[in-house]
N, C-alpha and C. Protein backbone atom coordinates (compact mmCIF):
# COMPACT_ATOMS: atom_id res chain seq x y z
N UNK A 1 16.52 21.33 -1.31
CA UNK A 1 16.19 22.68 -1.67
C UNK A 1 16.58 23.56 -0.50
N UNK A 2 16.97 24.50 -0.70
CA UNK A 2 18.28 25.47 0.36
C UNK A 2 17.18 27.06 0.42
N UNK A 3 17.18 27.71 1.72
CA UNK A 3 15.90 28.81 1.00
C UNK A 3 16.89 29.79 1.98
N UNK A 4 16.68 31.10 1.88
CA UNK A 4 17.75 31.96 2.94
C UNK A 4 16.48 32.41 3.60
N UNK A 5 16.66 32.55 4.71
CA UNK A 5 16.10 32.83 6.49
C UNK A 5 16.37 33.68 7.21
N UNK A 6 15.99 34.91 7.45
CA UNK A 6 16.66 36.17 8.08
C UNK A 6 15.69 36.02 9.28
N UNK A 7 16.30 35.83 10.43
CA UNK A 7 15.68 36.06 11.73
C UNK A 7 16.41 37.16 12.72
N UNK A 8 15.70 38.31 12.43
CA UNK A 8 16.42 39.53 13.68
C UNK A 8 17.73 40.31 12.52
N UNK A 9 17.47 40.10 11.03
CA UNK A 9 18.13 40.84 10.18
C UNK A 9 19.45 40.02 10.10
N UNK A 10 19.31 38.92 10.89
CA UNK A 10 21.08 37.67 10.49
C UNK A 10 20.21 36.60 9.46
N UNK A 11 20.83 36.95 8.37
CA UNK A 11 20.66 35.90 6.83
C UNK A 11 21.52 34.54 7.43
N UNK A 12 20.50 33.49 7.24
CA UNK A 12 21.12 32.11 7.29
C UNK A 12 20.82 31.34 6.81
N UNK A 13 21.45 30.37 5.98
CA UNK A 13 20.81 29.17 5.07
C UNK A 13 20.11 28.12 6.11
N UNK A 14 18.73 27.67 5.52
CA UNK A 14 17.92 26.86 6.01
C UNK A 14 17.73 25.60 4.90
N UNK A 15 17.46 24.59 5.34
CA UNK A 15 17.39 23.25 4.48
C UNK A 15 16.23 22.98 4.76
N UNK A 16 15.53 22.49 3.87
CA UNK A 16 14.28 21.81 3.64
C UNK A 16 14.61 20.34 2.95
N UNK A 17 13.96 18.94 4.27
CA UNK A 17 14.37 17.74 3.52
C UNK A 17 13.30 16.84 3.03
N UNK A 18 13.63 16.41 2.10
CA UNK A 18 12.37 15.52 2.17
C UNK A 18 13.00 13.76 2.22
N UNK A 19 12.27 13.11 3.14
CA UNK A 19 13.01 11.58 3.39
C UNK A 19 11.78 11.16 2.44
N UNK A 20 12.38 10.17 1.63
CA UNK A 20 11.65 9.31 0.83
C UNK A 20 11.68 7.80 0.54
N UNK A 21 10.81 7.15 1.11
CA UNK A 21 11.48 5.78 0.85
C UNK A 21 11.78 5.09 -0.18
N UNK A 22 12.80 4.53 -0.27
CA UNK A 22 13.56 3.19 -1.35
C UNK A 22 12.46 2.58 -1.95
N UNK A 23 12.58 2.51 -3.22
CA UNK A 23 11.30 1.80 -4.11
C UNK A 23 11.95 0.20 -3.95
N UNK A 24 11.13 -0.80 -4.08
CA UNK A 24 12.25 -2.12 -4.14
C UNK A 24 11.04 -2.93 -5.34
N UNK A 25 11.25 -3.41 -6.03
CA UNK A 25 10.34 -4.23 -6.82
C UNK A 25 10.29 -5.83 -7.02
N UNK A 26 9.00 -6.22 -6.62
CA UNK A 26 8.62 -7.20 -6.53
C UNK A 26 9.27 -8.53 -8.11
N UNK A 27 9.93 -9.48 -7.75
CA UNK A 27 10.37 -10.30 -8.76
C UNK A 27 9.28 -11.51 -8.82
N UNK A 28 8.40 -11.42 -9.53
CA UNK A 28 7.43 -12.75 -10.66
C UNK A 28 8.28 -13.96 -10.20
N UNK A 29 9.71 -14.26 -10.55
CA UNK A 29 10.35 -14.82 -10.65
C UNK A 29 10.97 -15.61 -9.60
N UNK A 30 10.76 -14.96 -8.87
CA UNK A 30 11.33 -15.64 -7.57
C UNK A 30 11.45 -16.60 -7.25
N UNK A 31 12.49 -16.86 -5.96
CA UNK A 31 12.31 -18.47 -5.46
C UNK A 31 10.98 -18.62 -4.95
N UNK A 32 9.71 -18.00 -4.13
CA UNK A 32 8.97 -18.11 -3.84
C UNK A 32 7.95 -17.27 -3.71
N UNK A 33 6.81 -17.28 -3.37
CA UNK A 33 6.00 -15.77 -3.19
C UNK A 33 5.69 -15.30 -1.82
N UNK A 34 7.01 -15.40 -1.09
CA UNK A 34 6.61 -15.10 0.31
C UNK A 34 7.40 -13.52 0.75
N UNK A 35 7.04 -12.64 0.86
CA UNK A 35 7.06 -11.10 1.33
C UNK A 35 7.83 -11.37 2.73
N UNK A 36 8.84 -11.17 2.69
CA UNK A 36 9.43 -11.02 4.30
C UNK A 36 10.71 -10.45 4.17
N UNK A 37 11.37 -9.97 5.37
CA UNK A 37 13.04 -9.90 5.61
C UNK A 37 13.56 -10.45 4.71
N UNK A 38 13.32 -11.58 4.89
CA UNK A 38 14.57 -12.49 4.70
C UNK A 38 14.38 -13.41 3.13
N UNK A 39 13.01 -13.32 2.78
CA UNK A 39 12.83 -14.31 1.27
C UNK A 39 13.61 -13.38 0.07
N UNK A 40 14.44 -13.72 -0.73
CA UNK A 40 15.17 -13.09 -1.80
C UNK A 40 14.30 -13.07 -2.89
N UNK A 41 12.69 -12.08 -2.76
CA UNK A 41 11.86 -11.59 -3.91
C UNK A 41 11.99 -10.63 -4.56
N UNK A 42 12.75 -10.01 -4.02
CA UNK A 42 12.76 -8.21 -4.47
C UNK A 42 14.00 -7.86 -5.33
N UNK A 43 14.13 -6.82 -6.56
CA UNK A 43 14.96 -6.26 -6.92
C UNK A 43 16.23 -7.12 -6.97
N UNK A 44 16.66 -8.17 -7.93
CA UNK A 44 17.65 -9.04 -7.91
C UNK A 44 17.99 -9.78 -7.29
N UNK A 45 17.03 -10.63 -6.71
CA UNK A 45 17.44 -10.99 -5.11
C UNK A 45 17.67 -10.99 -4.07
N UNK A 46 17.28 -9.72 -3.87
CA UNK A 46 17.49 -9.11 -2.31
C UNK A 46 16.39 -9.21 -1.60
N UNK A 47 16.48 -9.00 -0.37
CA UNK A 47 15.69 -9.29 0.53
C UNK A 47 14.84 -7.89 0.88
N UNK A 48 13.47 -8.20 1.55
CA UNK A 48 12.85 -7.14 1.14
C UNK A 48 13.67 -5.86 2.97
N UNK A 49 13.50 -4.83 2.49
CA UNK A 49 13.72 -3.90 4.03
C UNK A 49 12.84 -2.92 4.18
N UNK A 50 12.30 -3.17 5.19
CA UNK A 50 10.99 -2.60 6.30
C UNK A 50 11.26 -1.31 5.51
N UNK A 51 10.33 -0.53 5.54
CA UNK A 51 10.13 1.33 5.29
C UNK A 51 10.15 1.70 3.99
N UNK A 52 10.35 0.97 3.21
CA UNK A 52 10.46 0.80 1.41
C UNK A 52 8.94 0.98 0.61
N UNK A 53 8.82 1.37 -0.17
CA UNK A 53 7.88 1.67 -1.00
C UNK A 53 7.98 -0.30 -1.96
N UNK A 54 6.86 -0.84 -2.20
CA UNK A 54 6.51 -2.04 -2.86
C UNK A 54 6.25 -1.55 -4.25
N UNK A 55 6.46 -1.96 -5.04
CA UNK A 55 6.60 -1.68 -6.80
C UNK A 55 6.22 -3.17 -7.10
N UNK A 56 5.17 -3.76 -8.04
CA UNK A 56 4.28 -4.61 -8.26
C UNK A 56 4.62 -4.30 -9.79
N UNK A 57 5.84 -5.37 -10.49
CA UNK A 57 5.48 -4.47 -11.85
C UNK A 57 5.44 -5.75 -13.13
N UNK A 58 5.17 -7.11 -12.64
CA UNK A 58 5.43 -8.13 -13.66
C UNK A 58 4.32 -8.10 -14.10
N UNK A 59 4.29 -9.69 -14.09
CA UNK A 59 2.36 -10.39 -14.68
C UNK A 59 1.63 -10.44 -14.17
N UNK A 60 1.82 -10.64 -12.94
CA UNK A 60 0.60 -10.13 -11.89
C UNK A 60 -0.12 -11.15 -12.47
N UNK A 61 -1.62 -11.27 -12.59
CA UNK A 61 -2.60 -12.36 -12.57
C UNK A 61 -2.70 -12.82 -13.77
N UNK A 62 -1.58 -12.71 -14.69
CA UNK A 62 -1.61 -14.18 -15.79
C UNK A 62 -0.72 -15.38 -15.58
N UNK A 63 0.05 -15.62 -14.20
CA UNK A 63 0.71 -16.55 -13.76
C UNK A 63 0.43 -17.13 -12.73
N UNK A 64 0.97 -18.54 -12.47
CA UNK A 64 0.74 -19.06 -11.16
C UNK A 64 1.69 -17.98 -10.19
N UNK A 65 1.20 -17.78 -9.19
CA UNK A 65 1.81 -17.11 -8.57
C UNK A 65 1.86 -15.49 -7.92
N UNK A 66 0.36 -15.10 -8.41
CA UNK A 66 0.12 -13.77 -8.19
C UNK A 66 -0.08 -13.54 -7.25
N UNK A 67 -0.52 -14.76 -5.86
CA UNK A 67 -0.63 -14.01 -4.39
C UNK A 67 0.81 -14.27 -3.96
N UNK A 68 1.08 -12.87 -3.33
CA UNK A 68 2.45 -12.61 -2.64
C UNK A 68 1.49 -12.49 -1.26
N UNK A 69 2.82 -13.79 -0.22
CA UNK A 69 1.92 -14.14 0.91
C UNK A 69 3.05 -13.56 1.90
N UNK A 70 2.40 -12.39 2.94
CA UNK A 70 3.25 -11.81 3.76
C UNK A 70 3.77 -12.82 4.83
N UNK A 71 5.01 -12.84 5.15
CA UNK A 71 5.40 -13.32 6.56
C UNK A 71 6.80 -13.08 7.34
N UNK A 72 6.22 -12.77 8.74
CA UNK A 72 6.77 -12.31 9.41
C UNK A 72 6.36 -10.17 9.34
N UNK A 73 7.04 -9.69 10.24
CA UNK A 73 6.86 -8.51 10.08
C UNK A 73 7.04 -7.32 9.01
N UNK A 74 6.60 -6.91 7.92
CA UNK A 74 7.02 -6.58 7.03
C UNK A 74 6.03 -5.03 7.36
N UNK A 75 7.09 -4.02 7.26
CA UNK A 75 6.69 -2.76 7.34
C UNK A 75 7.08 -2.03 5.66
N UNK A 76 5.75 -1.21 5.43
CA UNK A 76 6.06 -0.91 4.37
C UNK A 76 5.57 0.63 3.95
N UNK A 77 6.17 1.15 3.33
CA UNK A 77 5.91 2.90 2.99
C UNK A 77 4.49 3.31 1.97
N UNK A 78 4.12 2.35 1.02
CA UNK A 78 3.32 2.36 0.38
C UNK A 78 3.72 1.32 -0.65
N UNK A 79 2.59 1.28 -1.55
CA UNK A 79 2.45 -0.30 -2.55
C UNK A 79 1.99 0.67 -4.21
N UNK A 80 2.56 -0.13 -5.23
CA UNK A 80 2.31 0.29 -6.10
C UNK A 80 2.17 -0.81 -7.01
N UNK A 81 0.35 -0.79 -7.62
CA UNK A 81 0.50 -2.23 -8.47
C UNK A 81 0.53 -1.63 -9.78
N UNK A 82 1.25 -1.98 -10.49
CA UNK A 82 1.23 -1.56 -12.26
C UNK A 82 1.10 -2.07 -13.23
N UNK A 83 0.88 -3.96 -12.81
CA UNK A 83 0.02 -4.14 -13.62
C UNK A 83 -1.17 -4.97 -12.74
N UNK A 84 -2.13 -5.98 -13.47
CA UNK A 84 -3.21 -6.06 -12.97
C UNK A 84 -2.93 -7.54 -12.27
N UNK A 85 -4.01 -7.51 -11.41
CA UNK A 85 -3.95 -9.38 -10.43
C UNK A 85 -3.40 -9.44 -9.39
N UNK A 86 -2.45 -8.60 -8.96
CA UNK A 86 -2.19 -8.81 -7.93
C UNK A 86 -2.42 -9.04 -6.41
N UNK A 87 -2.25 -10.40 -5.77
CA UNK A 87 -3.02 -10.50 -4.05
C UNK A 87 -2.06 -10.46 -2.86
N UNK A 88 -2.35 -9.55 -1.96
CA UNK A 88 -1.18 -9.26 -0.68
C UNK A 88 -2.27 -10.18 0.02
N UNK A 89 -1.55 -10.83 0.67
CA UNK A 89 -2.06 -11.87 1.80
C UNK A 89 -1.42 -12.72 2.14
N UNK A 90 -2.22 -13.31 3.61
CA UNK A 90 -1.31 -13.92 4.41
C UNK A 90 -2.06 -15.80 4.85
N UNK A 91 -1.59 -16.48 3.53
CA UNK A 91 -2.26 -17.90 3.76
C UNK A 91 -2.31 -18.17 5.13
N UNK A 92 -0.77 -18.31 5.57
CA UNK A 92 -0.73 -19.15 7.20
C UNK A 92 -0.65 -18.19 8.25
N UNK A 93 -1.23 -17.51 7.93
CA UNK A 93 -1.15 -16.55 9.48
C UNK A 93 -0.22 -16.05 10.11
N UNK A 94 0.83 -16.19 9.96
CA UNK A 94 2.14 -15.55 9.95
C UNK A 94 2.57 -14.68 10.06
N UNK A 95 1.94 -13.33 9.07
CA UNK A 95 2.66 -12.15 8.94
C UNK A 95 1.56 -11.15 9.30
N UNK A 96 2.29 -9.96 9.60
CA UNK A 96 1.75 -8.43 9.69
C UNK A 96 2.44 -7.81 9.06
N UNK A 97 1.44 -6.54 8.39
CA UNK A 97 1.92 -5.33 7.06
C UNK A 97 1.49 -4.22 7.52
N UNK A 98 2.83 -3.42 8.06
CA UNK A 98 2.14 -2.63 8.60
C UNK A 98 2.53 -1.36 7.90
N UNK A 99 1.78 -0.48 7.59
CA UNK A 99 1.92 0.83 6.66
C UNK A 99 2.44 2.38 7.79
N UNK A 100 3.63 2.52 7.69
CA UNK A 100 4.06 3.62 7.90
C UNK A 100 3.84 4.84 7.43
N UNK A 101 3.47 6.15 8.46
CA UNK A 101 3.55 7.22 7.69
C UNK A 101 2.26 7.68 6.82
N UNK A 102 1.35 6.93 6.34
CA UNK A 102 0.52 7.06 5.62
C UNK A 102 0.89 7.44 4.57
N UNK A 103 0.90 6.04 3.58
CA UNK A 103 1.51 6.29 2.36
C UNK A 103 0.80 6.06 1.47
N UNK A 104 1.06 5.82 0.49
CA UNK A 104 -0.02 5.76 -0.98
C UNK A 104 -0.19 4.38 -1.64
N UNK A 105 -1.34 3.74 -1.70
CA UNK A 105 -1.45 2.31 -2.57
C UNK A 105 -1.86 3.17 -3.83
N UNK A 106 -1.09 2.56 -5.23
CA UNK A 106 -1.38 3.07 -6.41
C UNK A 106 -1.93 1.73 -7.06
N UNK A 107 -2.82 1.92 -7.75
CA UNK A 107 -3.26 1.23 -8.70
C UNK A 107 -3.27 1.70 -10.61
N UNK A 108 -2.21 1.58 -10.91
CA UNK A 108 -1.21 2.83 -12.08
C UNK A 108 -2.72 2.37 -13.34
N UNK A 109 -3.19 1.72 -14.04
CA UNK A 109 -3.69 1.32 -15.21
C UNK A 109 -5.37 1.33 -14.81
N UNK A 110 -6.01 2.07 -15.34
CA UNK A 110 -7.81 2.05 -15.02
C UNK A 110 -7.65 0.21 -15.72
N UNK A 111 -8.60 -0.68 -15.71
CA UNK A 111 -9.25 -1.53 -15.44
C UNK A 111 -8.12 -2.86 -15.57
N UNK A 112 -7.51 -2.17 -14.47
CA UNK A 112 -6.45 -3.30 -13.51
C UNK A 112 -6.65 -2.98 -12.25
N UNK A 113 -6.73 -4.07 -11.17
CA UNK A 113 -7.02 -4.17 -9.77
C UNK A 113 -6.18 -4.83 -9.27
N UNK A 114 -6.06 -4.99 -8.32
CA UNK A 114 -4.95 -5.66 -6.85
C UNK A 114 -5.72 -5.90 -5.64
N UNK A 115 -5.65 -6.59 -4.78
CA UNK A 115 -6.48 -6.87 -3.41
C UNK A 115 -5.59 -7.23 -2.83
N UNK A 116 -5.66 -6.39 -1.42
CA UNK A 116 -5.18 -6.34 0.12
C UNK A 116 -5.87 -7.17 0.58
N UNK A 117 -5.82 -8.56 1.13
CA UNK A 117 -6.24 -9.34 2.09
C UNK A 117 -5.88 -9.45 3.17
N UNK A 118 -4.05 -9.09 3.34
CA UNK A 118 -3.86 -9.07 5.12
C UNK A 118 -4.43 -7.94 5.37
N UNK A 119 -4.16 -8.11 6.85
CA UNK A 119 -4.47 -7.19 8.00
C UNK A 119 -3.63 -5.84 7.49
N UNK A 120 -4.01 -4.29 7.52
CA UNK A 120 -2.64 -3.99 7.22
C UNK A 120 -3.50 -2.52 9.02
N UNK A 121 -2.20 -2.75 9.46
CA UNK A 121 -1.89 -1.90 10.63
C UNK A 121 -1.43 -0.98 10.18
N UNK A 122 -0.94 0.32 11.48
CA UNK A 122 -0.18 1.12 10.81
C UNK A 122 -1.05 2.60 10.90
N UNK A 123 -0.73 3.42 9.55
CA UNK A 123 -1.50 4.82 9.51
C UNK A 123 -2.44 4.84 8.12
N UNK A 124 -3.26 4.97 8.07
CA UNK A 124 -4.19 5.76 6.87
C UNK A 124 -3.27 5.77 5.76
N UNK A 125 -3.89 5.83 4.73
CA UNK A 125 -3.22 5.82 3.08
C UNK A 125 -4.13 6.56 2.54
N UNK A 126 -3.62 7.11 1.17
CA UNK A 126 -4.16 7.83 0.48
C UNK A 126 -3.97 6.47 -1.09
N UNK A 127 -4.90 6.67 -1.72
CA UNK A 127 -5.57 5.51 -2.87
C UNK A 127 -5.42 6.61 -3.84
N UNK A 128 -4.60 6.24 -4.88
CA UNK A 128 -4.41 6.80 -6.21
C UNK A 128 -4.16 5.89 -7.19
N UNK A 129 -4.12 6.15 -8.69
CA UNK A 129 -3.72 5.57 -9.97
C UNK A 129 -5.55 5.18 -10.04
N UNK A 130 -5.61 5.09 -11.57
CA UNK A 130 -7.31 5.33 -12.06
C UNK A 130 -7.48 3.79 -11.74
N UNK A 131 -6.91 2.62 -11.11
CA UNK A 131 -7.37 1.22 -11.22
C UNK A 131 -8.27 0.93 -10.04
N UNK A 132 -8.31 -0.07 -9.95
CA UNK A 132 -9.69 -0.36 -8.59
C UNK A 132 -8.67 -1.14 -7.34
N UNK A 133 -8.10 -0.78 -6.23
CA UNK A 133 -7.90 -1.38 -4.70
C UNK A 133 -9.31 -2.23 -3.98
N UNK A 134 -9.02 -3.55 -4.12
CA UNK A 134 -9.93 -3.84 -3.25
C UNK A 134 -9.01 -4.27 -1.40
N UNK A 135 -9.80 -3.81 -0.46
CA UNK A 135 -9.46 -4.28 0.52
C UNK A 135 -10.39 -5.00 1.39
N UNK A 136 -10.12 -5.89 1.79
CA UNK A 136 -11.20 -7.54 2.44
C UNK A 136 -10.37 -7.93 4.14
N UNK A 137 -9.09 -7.24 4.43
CA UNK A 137 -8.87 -7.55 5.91
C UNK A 137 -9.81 -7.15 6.69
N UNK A 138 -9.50 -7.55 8.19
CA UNK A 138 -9.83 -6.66 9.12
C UNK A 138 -9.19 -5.90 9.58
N UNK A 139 -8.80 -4.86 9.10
CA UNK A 139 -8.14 -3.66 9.19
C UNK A 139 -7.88 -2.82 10.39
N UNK A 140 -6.77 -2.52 10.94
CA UNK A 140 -6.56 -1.67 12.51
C UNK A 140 -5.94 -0.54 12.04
N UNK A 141 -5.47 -0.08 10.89
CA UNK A 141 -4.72 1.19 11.12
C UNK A 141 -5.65 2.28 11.90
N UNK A 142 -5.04 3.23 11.72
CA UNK A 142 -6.04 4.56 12.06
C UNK A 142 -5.64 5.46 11.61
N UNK A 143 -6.06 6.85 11.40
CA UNK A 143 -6.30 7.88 10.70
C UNK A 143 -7.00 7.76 9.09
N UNK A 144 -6.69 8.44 8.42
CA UNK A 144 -7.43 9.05 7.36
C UNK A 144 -7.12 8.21 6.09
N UNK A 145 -8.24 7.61 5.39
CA UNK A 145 -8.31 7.19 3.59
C UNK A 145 -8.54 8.09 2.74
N UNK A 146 -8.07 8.45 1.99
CA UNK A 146 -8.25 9.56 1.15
C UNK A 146 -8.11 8.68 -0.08
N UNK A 147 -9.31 8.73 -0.72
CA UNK A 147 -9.24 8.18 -2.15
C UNK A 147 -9.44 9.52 -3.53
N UNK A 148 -7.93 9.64 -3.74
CA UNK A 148 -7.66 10.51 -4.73
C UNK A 148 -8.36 9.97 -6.26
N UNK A 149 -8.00 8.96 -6.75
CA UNK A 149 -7.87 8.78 -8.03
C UNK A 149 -8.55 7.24 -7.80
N UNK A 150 -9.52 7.06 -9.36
CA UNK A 150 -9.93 5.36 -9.19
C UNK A 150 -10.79 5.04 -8.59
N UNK A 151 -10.88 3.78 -7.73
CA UNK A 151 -11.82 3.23 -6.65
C UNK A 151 -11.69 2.56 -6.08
N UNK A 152 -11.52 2.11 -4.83
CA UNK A 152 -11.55 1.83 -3.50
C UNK A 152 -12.38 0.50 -3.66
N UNK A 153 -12.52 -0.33 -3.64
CA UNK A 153 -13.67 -1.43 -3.26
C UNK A 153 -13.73 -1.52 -1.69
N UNK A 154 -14.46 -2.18 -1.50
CA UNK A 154 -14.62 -2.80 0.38
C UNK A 154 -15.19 -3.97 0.15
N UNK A 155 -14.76 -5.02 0.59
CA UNK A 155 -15.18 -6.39 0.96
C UNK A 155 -16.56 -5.88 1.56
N UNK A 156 -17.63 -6.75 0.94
CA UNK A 156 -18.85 -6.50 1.98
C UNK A 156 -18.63 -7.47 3.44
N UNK A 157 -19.51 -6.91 4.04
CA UNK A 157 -19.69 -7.25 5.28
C UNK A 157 -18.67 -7.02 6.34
N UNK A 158 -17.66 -6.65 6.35
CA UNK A 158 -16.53 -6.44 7.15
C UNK A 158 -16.24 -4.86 7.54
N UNK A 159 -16.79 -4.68 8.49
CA UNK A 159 -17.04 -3.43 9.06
C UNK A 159 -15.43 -2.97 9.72
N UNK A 160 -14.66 -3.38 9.43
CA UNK A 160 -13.18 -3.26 9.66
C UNK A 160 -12.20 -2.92 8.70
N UNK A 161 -13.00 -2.97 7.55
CA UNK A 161 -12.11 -2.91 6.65
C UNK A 161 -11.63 -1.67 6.15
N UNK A 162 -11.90 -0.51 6.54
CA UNK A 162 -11.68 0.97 6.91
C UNK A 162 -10.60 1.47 7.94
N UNK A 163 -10.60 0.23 8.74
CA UNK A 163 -9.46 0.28 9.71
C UNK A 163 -10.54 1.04 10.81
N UNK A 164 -9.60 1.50 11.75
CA UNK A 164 -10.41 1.62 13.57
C UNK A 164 -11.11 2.71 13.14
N UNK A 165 -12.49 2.48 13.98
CA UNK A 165 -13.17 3.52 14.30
C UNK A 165 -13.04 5.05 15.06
N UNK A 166 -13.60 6.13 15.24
CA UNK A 166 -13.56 7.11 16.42
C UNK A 166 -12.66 8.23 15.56
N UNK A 167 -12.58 9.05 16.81
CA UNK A 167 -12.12 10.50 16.29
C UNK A 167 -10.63 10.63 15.71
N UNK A 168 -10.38 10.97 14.60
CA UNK A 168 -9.40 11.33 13.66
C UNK A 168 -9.05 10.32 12.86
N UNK A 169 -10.08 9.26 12.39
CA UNK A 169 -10.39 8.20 11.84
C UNK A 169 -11.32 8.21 10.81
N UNK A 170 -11.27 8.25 9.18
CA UNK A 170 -12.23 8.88 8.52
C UNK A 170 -11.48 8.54 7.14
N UNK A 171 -12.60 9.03 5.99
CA UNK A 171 -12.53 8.58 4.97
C UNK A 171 -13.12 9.56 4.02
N UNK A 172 -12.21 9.83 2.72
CA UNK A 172 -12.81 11.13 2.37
C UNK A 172 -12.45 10.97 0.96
N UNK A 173 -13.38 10.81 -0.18
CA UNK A 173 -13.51 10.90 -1.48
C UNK A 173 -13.48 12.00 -2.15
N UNK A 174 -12.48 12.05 -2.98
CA UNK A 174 -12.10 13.57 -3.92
C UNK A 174 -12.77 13.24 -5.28
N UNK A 175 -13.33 14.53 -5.73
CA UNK A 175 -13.98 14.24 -6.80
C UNK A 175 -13.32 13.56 -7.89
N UNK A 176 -14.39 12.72 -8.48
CA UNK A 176 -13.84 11.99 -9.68
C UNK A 176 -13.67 10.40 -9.20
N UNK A 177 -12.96 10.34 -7.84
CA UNK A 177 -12.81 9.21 -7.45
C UNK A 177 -13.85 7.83 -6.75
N UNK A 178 -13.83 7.02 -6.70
CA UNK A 178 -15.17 5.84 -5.82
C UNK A 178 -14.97 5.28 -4.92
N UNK A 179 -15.70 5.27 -3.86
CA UNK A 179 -15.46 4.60 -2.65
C UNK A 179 -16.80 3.33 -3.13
N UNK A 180 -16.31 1.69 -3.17
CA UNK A 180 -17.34 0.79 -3.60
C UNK A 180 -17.59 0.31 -2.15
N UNK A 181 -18.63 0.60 -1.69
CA UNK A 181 -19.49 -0.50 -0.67
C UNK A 181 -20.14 -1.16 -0.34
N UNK A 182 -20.60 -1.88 -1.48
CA UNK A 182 -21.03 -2.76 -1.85
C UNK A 182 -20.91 -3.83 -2.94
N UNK A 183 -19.11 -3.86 -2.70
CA UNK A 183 -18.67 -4.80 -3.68
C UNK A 183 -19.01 -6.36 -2.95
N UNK A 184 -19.06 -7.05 -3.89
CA UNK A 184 -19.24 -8.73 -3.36
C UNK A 184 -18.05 -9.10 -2.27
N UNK A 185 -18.11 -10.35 -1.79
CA UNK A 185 -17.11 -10.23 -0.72
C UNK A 185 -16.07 -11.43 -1.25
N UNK A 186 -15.87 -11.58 -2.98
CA UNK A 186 -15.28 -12.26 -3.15
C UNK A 186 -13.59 -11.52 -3.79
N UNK A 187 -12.84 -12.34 -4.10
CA UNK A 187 -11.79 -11.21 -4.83
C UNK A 187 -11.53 -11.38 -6.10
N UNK A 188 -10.87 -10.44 -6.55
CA UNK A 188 -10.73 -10.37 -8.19
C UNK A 188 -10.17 -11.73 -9.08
């Protein structure tokens, strides 16, 4: 989008950009369910690349195979589950997910859910789509949760799961939406 800019009465075109990251979508199908560089899960076989938006769009939890297990460093723009079951986690300890930018986990369908079990580092997210996010890591990002749309679960007992404590670190429910804190500490 192009806007004209007169500074001191000289008209000059100004650009306004917006960078958006690459959607890549998760393949059911795959050779395996491992989230990394280099495993060929994503979008025809390709390998997944750091800064990309995650698109979650098969069977999700009517197949073997619904936890996608992170490994190695996998940086990611935001997650979008669309349909229901889906588990991000990290069996062998292996990987970090770390969220750039503060981006958006969607949960697209009200009474479909997804659960974050790794660690996810990184910046604050904003929680949209009417379905339920549960998150159960111990969480380090920092800055701001904003739960737009839906509901939020929290693993009980894990006082981390909000990500770091202290100033500019916070959590803020828009009407309509649920922050659960006192969900069980098991997963969907």
């Amino acid at each position: 989008m192009a806007m004209k800019c007169v500074f001191g009465g000289v008209v000059c075109a100004c650009g306004v950009f917006s960078l958006l990251a690459a959607e890549q979508v998760w393949l059911d199908d795959g050779p395996d369910n491992v989230w990394s560089v280099s495993a060929l899960n994503w979008d025809a076989g390709a390998g997944w690349a750091n800064g990309n938006t995650a698109r979650f769009t098969g069977a999700g939890g009517t197949q073997a195979g619904e936890t996608v297990d992170v490994s190695g460093a996998v940086t990611v723009a935001g997650m979008a589950f669309e349909t229901n079951g889906y588990v991000i986690a990290d069996a062998d300890a292996d990987g970090t997910l770390t969220l750039a930018g503060g981006g958006e986990f969607r949960v697209a369908n009200a009474g479909d859910a997804a659960v974050v079990s790794e660690v996810v580092d990184g910046a604050g997210f904003t929680k949209t789509g009417s379905g339920r996010l549960q998150l159960s890591g111990a969480n380090t990002f920092t800055g701001v949760v904003r739960i737009a749309e839906g509901t939020l679960r929290l693993s009980k007992w894990n006082p981390t799961v909000l990500g770091a404590a202290g100033s500019g670190n916070g959590t803020v429910v828009e009407s309509g939406a649920t922050l659960d804190i006192s969900a069980p500490s098991r997963t969907i």
